[in-house]
Each structure stands twice: as C-alpha cells, then as structure tokens.
Protein backbone atom coordinates (compact mmCIF):
# COMPACT_ATOMS: atom_id res chain seq x y z
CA UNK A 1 -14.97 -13.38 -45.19
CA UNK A 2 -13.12 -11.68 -42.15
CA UNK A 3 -11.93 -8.47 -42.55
CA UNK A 4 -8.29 -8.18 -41.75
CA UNK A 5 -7.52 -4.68 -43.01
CA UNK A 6 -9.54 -1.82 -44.30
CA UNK A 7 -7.42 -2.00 -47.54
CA UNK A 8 -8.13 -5.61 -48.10
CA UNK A 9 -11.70 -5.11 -48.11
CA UNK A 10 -11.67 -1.70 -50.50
CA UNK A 11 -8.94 -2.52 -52.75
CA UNK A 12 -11.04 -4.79 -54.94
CA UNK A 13 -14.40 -2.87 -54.99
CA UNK A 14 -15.76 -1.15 -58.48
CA UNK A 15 -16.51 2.38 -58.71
CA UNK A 16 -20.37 1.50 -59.26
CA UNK A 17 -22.48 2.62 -62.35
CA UNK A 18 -25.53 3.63 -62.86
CA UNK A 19 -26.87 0.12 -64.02
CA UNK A 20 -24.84 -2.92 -65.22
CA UNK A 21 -24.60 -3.09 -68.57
CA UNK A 22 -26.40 -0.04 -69.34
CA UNK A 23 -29.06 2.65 -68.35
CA UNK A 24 -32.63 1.13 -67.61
CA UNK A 25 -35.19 0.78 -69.99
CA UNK A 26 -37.75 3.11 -68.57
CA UNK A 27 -38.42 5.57 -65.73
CA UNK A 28 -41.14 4.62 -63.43
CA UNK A 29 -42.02 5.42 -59.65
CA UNK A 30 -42.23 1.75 -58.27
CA UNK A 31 -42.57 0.05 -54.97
CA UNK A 32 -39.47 -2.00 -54.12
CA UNK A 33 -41.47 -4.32 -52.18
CA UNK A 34 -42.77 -5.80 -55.84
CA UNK A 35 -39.23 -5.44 -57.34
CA UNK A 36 -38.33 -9.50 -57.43
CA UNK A 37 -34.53 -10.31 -57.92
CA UNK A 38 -35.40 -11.95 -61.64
CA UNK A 39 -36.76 -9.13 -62.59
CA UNK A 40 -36.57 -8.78 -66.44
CA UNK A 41 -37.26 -4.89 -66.87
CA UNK A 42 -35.23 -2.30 -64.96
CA UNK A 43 -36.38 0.72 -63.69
CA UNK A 44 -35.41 4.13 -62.28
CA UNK A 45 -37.39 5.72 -60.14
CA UNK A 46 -38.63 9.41 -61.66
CA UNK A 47 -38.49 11.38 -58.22
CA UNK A 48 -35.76 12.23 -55.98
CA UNK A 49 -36.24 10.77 -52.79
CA UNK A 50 -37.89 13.23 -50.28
CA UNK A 51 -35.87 12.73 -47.26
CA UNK A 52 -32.91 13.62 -49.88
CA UNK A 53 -34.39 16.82 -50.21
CA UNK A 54 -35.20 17.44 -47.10
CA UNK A 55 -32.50 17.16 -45.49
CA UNK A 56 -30.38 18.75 -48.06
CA UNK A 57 -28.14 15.84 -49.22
CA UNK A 58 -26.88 16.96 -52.28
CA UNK A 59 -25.50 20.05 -50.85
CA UNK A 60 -23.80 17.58 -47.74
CA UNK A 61 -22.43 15.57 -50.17
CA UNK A 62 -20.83 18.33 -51.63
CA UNK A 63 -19.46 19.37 -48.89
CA UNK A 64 -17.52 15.94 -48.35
CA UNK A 65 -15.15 15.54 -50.91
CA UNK A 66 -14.44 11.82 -52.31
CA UNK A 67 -11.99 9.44 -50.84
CA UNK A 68 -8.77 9.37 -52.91
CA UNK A 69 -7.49 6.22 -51.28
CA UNK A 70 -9.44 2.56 -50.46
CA UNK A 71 -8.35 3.26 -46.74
CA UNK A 72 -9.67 6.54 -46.21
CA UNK A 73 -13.31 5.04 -47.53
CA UNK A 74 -15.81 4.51 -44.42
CA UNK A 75 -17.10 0.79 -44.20
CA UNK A 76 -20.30 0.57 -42.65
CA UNK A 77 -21.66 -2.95 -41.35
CA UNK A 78 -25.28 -3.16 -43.02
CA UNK A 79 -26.49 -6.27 -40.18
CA UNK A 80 -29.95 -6.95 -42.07
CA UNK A 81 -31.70 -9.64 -44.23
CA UNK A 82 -28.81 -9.39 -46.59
CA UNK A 83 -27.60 -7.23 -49.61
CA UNK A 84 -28.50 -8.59 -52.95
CA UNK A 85 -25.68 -8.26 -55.62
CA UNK A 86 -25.47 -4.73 -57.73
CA UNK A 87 -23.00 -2.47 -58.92
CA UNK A 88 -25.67 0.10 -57.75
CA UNK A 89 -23.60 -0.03 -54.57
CA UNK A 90 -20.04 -0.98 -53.38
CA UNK A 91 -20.31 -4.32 -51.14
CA UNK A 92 -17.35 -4.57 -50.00
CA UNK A 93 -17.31 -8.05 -47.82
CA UNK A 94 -19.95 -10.47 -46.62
CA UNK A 95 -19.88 -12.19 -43.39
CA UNK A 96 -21.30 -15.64 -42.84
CA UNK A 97 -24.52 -16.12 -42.21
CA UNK A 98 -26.11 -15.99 -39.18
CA UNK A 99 -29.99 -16.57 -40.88
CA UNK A 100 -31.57 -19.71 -41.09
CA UNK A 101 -32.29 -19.17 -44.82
CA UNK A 102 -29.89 -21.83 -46.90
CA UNK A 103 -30.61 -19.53 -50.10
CA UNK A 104 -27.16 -17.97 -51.17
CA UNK A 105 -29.02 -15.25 -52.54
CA UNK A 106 -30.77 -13.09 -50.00
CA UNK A 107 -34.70 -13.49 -50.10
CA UNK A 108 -36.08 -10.56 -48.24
CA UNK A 109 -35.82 -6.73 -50.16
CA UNK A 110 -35.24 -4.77 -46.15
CA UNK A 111 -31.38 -5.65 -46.38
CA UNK A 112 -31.26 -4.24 -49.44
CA UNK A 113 -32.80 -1.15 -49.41
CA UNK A 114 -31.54 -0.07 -46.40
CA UNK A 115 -27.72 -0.49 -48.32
CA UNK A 116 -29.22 1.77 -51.00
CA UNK A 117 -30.56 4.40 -48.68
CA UNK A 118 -26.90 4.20 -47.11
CA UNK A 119 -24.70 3.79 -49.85
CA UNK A 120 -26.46 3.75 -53.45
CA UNK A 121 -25.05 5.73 -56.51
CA UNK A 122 -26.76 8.59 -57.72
CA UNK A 123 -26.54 12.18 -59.45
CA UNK A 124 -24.35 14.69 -58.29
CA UNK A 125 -28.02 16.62 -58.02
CA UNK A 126 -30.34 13.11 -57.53
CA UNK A 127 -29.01 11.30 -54.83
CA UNK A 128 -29.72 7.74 -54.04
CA UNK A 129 -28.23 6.99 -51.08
CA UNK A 130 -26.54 9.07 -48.23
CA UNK A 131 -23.10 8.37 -48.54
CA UNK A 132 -22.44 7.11 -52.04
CA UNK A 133 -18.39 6.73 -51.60
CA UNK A 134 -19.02 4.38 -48.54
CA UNK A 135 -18.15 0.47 -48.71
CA UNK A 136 -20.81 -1.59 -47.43
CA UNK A 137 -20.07 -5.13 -45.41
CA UNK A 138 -22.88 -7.17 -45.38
CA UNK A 139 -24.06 -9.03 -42.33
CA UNK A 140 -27.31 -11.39 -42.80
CA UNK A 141 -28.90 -12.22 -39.54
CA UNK A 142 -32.39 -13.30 -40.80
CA UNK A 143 -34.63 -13.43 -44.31
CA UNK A 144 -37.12 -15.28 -45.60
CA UNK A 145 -37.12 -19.07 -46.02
CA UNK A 146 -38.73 -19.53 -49.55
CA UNK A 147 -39.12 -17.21 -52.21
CA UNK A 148 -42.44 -16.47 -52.70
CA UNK A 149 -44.21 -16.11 -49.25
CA UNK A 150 -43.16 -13.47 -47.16
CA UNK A 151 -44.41 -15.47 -44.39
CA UNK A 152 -42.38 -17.85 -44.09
CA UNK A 153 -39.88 -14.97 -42.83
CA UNK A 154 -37.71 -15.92 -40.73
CA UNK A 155 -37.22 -12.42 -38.52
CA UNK A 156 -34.48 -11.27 -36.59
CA UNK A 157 -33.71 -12.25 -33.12
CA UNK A 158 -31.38 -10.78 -30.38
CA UNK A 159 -29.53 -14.42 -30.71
CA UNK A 160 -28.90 -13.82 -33.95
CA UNK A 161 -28.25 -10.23 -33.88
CA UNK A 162 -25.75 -11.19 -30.96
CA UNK A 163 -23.94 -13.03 -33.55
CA UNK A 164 -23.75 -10.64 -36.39
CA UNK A 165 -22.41 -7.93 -33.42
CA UNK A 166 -20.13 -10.10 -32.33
CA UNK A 167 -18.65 -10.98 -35.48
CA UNK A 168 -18.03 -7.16 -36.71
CA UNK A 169 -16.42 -6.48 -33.11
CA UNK A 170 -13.23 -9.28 -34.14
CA UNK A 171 -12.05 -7.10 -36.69
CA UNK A 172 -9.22 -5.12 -35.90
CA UNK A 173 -9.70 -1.18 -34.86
CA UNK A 174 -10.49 1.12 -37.48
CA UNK A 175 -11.87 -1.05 -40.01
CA UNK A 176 -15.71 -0.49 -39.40
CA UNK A 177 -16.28 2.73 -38.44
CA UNK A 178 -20.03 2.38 -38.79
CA UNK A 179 -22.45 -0.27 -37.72
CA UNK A 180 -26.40 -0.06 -38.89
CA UNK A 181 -29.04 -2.17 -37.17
CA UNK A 182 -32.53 -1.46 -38.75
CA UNK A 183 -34.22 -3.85 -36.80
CA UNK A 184 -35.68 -4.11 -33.52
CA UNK A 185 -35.38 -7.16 -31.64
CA UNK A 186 -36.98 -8.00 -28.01
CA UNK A 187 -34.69 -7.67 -25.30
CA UNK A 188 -33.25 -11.15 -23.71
CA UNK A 189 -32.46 -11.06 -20.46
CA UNK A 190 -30.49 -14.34 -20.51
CA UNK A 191 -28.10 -12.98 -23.08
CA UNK A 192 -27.78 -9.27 -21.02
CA UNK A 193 -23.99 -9.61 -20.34
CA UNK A 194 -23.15 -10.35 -23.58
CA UNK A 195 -24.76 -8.25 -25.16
CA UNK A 196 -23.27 -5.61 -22.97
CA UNK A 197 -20.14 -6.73 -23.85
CA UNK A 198 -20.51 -6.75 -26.99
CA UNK A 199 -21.51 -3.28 -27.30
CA UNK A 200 -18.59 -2.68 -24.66
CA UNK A 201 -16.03 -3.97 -27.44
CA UNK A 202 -17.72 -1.66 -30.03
CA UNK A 203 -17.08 1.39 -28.05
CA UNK A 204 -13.76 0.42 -26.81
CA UNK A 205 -13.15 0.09 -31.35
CA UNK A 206 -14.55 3.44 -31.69
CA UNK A 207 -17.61 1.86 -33.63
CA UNK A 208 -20.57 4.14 -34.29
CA UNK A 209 -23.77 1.75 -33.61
CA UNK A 210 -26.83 3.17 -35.63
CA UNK A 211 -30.08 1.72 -34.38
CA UNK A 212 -34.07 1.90 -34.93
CA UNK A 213 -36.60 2.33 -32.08
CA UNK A 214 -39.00 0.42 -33.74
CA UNK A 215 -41.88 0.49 -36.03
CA UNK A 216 -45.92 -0.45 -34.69
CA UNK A 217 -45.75 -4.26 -34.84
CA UNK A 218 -48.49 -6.35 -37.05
CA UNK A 219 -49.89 -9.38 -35.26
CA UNK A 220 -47.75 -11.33 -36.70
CA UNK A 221 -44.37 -10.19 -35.43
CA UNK A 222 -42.42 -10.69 -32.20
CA UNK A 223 -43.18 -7.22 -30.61
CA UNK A 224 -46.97 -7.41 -31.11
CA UNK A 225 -47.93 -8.86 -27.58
CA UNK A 226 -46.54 -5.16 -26.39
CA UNK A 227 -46.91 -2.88 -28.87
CA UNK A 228 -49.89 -4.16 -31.18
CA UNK A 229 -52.95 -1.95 -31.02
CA UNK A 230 -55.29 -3.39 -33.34
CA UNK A 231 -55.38 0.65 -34.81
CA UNK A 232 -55.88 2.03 -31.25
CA UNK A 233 -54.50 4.61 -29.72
CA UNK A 234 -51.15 3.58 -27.88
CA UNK A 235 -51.50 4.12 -24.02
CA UNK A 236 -50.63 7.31 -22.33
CA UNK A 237 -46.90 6.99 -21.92
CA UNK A 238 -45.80 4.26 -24.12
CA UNK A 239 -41.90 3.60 -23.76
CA UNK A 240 -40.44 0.79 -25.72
CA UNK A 241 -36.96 1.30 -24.16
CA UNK A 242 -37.16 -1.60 -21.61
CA UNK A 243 -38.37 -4.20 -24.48
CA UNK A 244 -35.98 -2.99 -28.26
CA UNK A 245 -32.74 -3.71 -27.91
CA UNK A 246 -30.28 -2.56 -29.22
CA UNK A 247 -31.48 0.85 -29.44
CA UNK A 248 -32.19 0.98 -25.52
CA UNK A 249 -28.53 1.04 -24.81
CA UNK A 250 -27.29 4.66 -24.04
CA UNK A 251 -24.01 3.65 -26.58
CA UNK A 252 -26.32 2.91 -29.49
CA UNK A 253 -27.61 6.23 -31.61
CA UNK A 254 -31.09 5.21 -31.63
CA UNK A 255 -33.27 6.43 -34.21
CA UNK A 256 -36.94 7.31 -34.56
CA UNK A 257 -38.73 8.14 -38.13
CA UNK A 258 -40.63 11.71 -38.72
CA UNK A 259 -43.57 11.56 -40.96
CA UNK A 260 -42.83 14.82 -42.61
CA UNK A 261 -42.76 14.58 -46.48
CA UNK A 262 -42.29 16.92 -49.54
CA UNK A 263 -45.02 16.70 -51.58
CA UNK A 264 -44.78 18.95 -55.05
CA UNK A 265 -42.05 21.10 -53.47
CA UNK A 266 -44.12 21.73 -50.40
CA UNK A 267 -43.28 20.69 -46.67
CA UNK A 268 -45.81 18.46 -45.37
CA UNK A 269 -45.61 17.77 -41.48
CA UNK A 270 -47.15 14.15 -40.58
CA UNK A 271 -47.92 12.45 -37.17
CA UNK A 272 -45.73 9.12 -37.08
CA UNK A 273 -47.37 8.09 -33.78
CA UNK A 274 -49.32 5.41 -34.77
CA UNK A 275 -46.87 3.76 -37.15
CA UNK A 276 -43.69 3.92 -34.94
CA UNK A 277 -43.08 3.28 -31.33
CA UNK A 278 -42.57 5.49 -28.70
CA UNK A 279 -39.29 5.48 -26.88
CA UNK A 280 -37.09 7.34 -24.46
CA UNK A 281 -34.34 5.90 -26.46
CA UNK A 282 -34.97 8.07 -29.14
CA UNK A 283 -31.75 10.17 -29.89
CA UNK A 284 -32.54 11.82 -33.65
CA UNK A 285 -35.39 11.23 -36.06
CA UNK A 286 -35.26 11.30 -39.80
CA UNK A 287 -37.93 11.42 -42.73
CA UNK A 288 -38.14 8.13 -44.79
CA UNK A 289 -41.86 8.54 -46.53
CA UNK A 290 -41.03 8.36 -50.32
CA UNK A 291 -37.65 7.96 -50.03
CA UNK A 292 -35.97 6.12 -52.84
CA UNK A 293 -33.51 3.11 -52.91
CA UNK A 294 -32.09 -0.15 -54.78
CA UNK A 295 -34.61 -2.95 -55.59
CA UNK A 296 -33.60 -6.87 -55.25
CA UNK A 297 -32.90 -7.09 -59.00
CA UNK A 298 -29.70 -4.74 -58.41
CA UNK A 299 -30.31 -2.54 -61.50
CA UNK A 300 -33.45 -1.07 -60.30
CA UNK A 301 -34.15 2.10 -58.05
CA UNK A 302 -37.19 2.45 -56.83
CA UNK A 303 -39.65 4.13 -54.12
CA UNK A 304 -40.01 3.18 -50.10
CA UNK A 305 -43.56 4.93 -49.24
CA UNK A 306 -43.37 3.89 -45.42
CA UNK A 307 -42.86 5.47 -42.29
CA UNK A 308 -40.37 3.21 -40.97
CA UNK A 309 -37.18 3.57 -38.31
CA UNK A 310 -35.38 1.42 -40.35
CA UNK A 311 -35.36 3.51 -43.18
CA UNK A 312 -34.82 6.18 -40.71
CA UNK A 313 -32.03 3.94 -38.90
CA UNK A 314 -30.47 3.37 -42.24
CA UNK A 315 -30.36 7.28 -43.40
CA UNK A 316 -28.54 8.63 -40.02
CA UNK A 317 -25.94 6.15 -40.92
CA UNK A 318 -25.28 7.48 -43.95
CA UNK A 319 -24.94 11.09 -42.41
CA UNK A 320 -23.10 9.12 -39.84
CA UNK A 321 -20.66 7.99 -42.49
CA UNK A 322 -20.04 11.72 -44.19
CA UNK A 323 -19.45 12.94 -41.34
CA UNK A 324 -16.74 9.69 -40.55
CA UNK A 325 -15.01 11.19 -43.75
CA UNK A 326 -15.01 14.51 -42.99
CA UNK A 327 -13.93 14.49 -40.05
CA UNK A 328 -11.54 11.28 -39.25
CA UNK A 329 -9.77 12.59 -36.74
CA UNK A 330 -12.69 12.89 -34.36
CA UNK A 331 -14.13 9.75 -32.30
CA UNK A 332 -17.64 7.67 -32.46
CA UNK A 333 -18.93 9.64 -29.47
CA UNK A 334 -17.73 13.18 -30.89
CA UNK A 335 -19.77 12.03 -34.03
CA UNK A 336 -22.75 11.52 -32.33
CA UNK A 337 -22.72 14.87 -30.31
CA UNK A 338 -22.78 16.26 -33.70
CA UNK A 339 -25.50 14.56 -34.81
CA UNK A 340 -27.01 15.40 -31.87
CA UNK A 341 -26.30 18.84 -31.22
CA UNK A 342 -27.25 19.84 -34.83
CA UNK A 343 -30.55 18.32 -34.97
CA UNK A 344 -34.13 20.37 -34.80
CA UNK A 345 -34.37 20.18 -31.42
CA UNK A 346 -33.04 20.76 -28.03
CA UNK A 347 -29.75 19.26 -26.76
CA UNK A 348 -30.39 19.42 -23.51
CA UNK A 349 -33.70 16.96 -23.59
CA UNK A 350 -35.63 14.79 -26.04
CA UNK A 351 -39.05 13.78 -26.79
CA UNK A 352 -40.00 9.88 -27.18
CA UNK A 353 -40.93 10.65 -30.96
CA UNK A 354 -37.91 12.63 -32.22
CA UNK A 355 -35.27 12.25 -29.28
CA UNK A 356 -33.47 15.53 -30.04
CA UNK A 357 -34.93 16.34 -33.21
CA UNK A 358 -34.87 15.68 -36.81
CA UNK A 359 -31.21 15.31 -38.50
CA UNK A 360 -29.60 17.90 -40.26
CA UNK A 361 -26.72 16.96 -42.31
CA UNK A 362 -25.56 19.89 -43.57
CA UNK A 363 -25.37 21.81 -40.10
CA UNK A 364 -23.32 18.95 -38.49
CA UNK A 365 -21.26 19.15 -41.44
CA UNK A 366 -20.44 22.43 -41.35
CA UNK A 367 -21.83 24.11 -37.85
CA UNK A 368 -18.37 25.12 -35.47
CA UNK A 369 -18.41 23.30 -32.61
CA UNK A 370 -15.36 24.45 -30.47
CA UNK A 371 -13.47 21.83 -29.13
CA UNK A 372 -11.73 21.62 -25.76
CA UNK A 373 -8.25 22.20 -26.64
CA UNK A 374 -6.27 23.04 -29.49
CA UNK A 375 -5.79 19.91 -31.35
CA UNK A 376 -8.02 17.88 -34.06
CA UNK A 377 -10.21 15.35 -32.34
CA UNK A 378 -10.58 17.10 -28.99
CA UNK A 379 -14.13 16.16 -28.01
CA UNK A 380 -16.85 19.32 -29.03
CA UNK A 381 -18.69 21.12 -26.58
CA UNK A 382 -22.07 23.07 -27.24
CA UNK A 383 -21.70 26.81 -26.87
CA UNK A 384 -24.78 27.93 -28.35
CA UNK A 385 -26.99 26.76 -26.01
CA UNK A 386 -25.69 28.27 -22.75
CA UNK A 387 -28.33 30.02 -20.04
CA UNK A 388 -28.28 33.66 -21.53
CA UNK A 389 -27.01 36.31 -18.48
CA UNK A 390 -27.48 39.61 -18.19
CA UNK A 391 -24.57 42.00 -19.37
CA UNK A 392 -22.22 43.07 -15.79
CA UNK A 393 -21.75 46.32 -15.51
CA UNK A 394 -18.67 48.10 -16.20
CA UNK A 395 -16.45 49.38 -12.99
CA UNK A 396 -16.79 53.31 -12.58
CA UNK A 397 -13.40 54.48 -12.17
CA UNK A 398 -15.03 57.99 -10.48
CA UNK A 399 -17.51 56.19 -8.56
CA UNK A 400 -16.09 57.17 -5.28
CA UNK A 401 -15.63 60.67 -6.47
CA UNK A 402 -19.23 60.75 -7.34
CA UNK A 403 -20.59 59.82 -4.33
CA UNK A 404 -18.20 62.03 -2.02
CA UNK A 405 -19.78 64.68 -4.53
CA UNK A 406 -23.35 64.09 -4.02
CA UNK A 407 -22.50 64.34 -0.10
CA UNK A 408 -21.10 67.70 -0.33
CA UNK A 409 -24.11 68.51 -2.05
CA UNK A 410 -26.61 67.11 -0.15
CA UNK A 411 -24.29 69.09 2.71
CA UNK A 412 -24.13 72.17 1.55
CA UNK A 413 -27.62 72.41 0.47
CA UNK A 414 -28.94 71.58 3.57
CA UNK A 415 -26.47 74.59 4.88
CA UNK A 416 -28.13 76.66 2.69
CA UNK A 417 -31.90 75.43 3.62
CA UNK A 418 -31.17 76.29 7.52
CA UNK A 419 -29.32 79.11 6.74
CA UNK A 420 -32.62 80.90 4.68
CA UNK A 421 -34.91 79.79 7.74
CA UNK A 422 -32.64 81.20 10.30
CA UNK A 423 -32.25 84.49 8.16
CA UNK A 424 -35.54 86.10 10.24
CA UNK A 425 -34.92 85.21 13.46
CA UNK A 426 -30.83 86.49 13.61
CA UNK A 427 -32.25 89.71 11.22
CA UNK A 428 -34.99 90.91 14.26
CA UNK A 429 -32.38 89.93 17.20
CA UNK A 430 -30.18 91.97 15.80
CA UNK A 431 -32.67 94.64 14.55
C-alpha cells in the first residue's frame, strides 16, 4: 500500500475498542512473549504499565486534546517484525514486505508490542500506549520463519532496514511525521551513502526518526562478536556508536532504556548497564521494565518485564507523536530539542547510558521554551540553562559628587591636623 495522502490512509481507520467483540474474559498479569496469535482466552493485564506512571502519561495525554479530523492525526511508521491485526490499535497502512518470512500474518510478538506501547487504547486513567489517537503504518523488515521456533528468526539487517527507510521516505511531505526503529542493526559500510541519503530525504520531509541504542546481545545474534560478555563486565569505555546504526547518526533521536521501575507505588532506581549497550549516541532514555502492551492475539494486553531500548525506542515515539499534535506548527528538529531539553538531565552534555536524561512528557508538553521570533514554529532556544552572572551594579548619579566630597574632607582635615600641631610653636613665637 503506498501512502498518497494523509487522508487516504486515516479516513478508513476505526476508532478502536477495548477488545473485539467484547471485554476479555479475565484479568491477569501475563507475559506477551507466551501470548500466541490463536490464542483462545483473552486477557487484560491487571497493572498499569510502570513507565505510564512514571512518566506521567495520563496527565500528557490530557494535555493533548484528540484529533477532530483524519488529517490532523500523527502517522507514525512502526519498521519492525510486523503488527498483528487488532482493533486494540489503529493500523492505518501496511507496506510490503521487506522480511523473508512468506507468512501473511506476522510471526514474531516485537512488532507488535512496540505498536501497543506507541499507539494502544486504554483508560482515560490506564493507559496502554503513549499516543492512543495516533495511526500506525506498518513496515515489516524481518520475523520469524516458522511458527513455533523462535530460532528460526530471521533478524533485521541494515539491507533490509535500508528498504523499509527508503520506502517511508517516497511518500509525499507531511504524511509520516514519525518514524520508529526498535532495532539495532550493524553498521554496513558498503551501503554508507545510502543510508545517508536516506536519512538525508527524511530530514529534508521533516520526519522525526526514533531509534534504539541497543540491548546486550545473546550469542546468538548479529551484535554478539562486539558486545557479548558472557555476564562480564563490559570494558571500560564501551561505545556502540561506530557499530548500531541507525541510532549513530546525529539526525536519528537515539534512545537508551533506564532500569528504574515502580514497584507498589514506590520509585525503584535500577542499573541497566549490563542489559543495554553503552553509546555516545544516546540522546534520552526511558523506563520500559513492566510496561504493558498488545499481545499477538490482538485482544489481549499484557506485561513486557525487560529492560529493553526498543521498548524504550518505541515509548519516546509516542511522546514524540503528542508532542507532533500539539504542536504542528513546529519542525522534527524543534521536536527533538524539546525532548531533549526537558529531559532529567543536562542539555548541554550526555552520558552513554541516558544521553540527556530520562524523558519527561509532561514538561516538554507544557515547559515555555521561547522561540526566536514572534511567530509559531520559530525554532526554541534554552533559557534556563544560561551561565548564572553576577547582578551589575547600578550607575551612581552622585558618584562624582561623592568623591569631590571625600577630598574636601580628607583636605580640610588634614588642615585641621597641621593646624593643632603648629598651634605651640606660633603660640611661644609670639609669646
């Protein structure tokens, strides 16, 4: 399907329920990894997702009002193992495939979930995903190869990737605003200038690319020769910038996970050091541990326990898309300063774990950031964080008066200190 216009692709979508055909059986608290797409029993997960709470999305999304018309509805390009069909979230378009799986259906449960974490209906105070009103276009650039053995994966590669890219970067301007890319493929230098240009023609479209550093690699995937540890500590200034692409690229907002979680209302800070990779790509970091999401059956919503940048990857493009609808006027790289500037940390440098610190929604929603000029869109600038001076004194009008007075003073009072030692000497002369 190529998307021609922005209306075309949201005219036709449904508003989404809760669950086709009517609420699920039972509540439970399970694992979408064991959530198959025949699934007989439905589920909804008990708990709101912890990064939800965390990072305050039921109060964003209240801040963002809904779209009244299809065109004003941000489309985000999911490029992934492939959405599976729900009304638990609006898919708006699928691309063709660029996997080597022949299955129609999509086999692997990442492309999925990270839809759900973007895009996934919810309760106006039990969100699912970040952005519920966006449209989702689905982009499947790997996924398994049979059903029932994840190893026969077939994983992403930056050929493949290339393609999906590519294909979002023919549409016309302005109808994907958002592109998310929770995977992280190795760097090919034989396909460098096009993937620059690529990534050149997403800029020039005013894309927002959304991107994950990369999680630890198992021996068995394509980053493990680099990054595999064997439960080691990583080496003393690990940087997986020159080796994940797309994230290494300075136009992609590449995103790290934080291992904080909220366990029984508390905040519990976690070290994500062994499970993701370091990076001086890192721009943001979000929490994903516990977070919830949309299982392959399509009715189901269920629980992602992992530490994982493409959970993390998947959440900052939600907040990537409110922030697209509440604030159209203002371009891809003004979108990203706000992400930026808002987050936990400083703007000014980043760490390899949480770039410039953890997102927060809410503050880039809502935090003024003056813009250069008088009109809408006029690119922000970060006042808060200027080098703090010392107050200049005010001008004394009577300075000058002041210090001609202290000379007469000094003047006369050294008259009057020779005049009282001279007193004896001109009293006996004249005595």
């Amino acid at each position: 399907m190529t998307l021609a216009l922005r209306a075309t692709l949201a005219c036709c979508l449904t508003a989404g329920t809760l669950v086709a055909g009517g609420p699920p059986a039972h509540a439970v608290d399970q694992d979408c990894s064991g959530i198959r797409a025949d699934n007989p029993d439905p589920t909804t997960a008990e708990r709101t997702g912890s990064p939800v709470q965390l990072m305050q999305i039921a109060q964003a999304q209240r801040i963002v009002p809904e779209s009244t018309t299809p065109e004003e509805r941000v489309v985000v390009a999911v490029l992934d193992s492939g959405v599976a069909g729900t009304d638990l979230i609006d898919v708006g378009g699928r691309s063709p495939r660029f996997s080597k799986s022949e299955e129609a259906e999509p086999l692997e449960m990442q492309g999925t979930a990270v839809a759900g974490l973007i895009a996934a209906k919810g309760d106006e105070d039990r969100p699912v995903g970040i952005a519920p009103d966006a449209v989702i276009y689905d982009v499947r650039i790997y996924d398994r190869l049979t059903p029932d053995d994840p190893a026969t994966e077939s994983g992403p590669d930056a050929a493949a990737l290339l393609e999906g890219l590519r294909h979002v970067a023919t549409q016309k301007k302005g109808v994907i605003d958002v592109v998310n890319v929770s995977v992280a493929v190795r760097h090919s230098a034989e396909l460098d200038d096009e993937l620059d240009a690529v990534l050149t023609d997403l800029a020039k479209k005013d894309v927002v690319v959304v991107a994950a550093t990369g999680d630890r690699p198992e021996e068995a995937d394509q980053l493990y020769a680099e990054f595999g540890y064997n439960g080691e500590e990583p080496p003393h200034g690990e940087d997986a910038r020159r080796v994940v692409w797309p994230a290494s690229d300075p136009r992609v907002l590449a995103v790290n996970a934080s291992a904080t979680v909220l366990v029984d209302d508390d905040v519990v800070p976690g070290d994500a050091a062994d499970t993701v990779l370091r990076s001086s790509a890192t721009d943001v970091a979000a929490p994903t541990a516990d977070a919830v999401s949309v299982g392959m059956d399509g009715k189901s919503t269920c629980v992602l326990p992992e530490v994982s940048t493409a959970w993390a990857a998947a959440e900052v493009s939600g907040v990537v898309a409110l922030l697209r609808a509440y604030y159209p006027n203002e371009s891809a790289e003004q979108i990203v300063d706000r992400v930026k500037r808002t987050a936990t940390g400083s703007p000014r440098s980043a760490t390899t774990l949480t770039g410039h610190g953890v997102v927060q929604p809410v503050e880039a929603l809502e935090r003024p950031l003056p813009g250069l000029g008088d009109g809408p869109g006029t690119r922000i600038v970060d006042e808060g964080n200027e080098r703090a001076e010392a107050p200049k004194p005010k001008a004394d009008v009577l300075a000058s008066t002041k210090r001609n007075a202290v000379w007469w003073g000094l003047l006369a009072g050294g008259a009057l200190v020779v005049a009282v030692l001279l007193r004896p000497v001109l009293t006996r002369r004249l005595g």
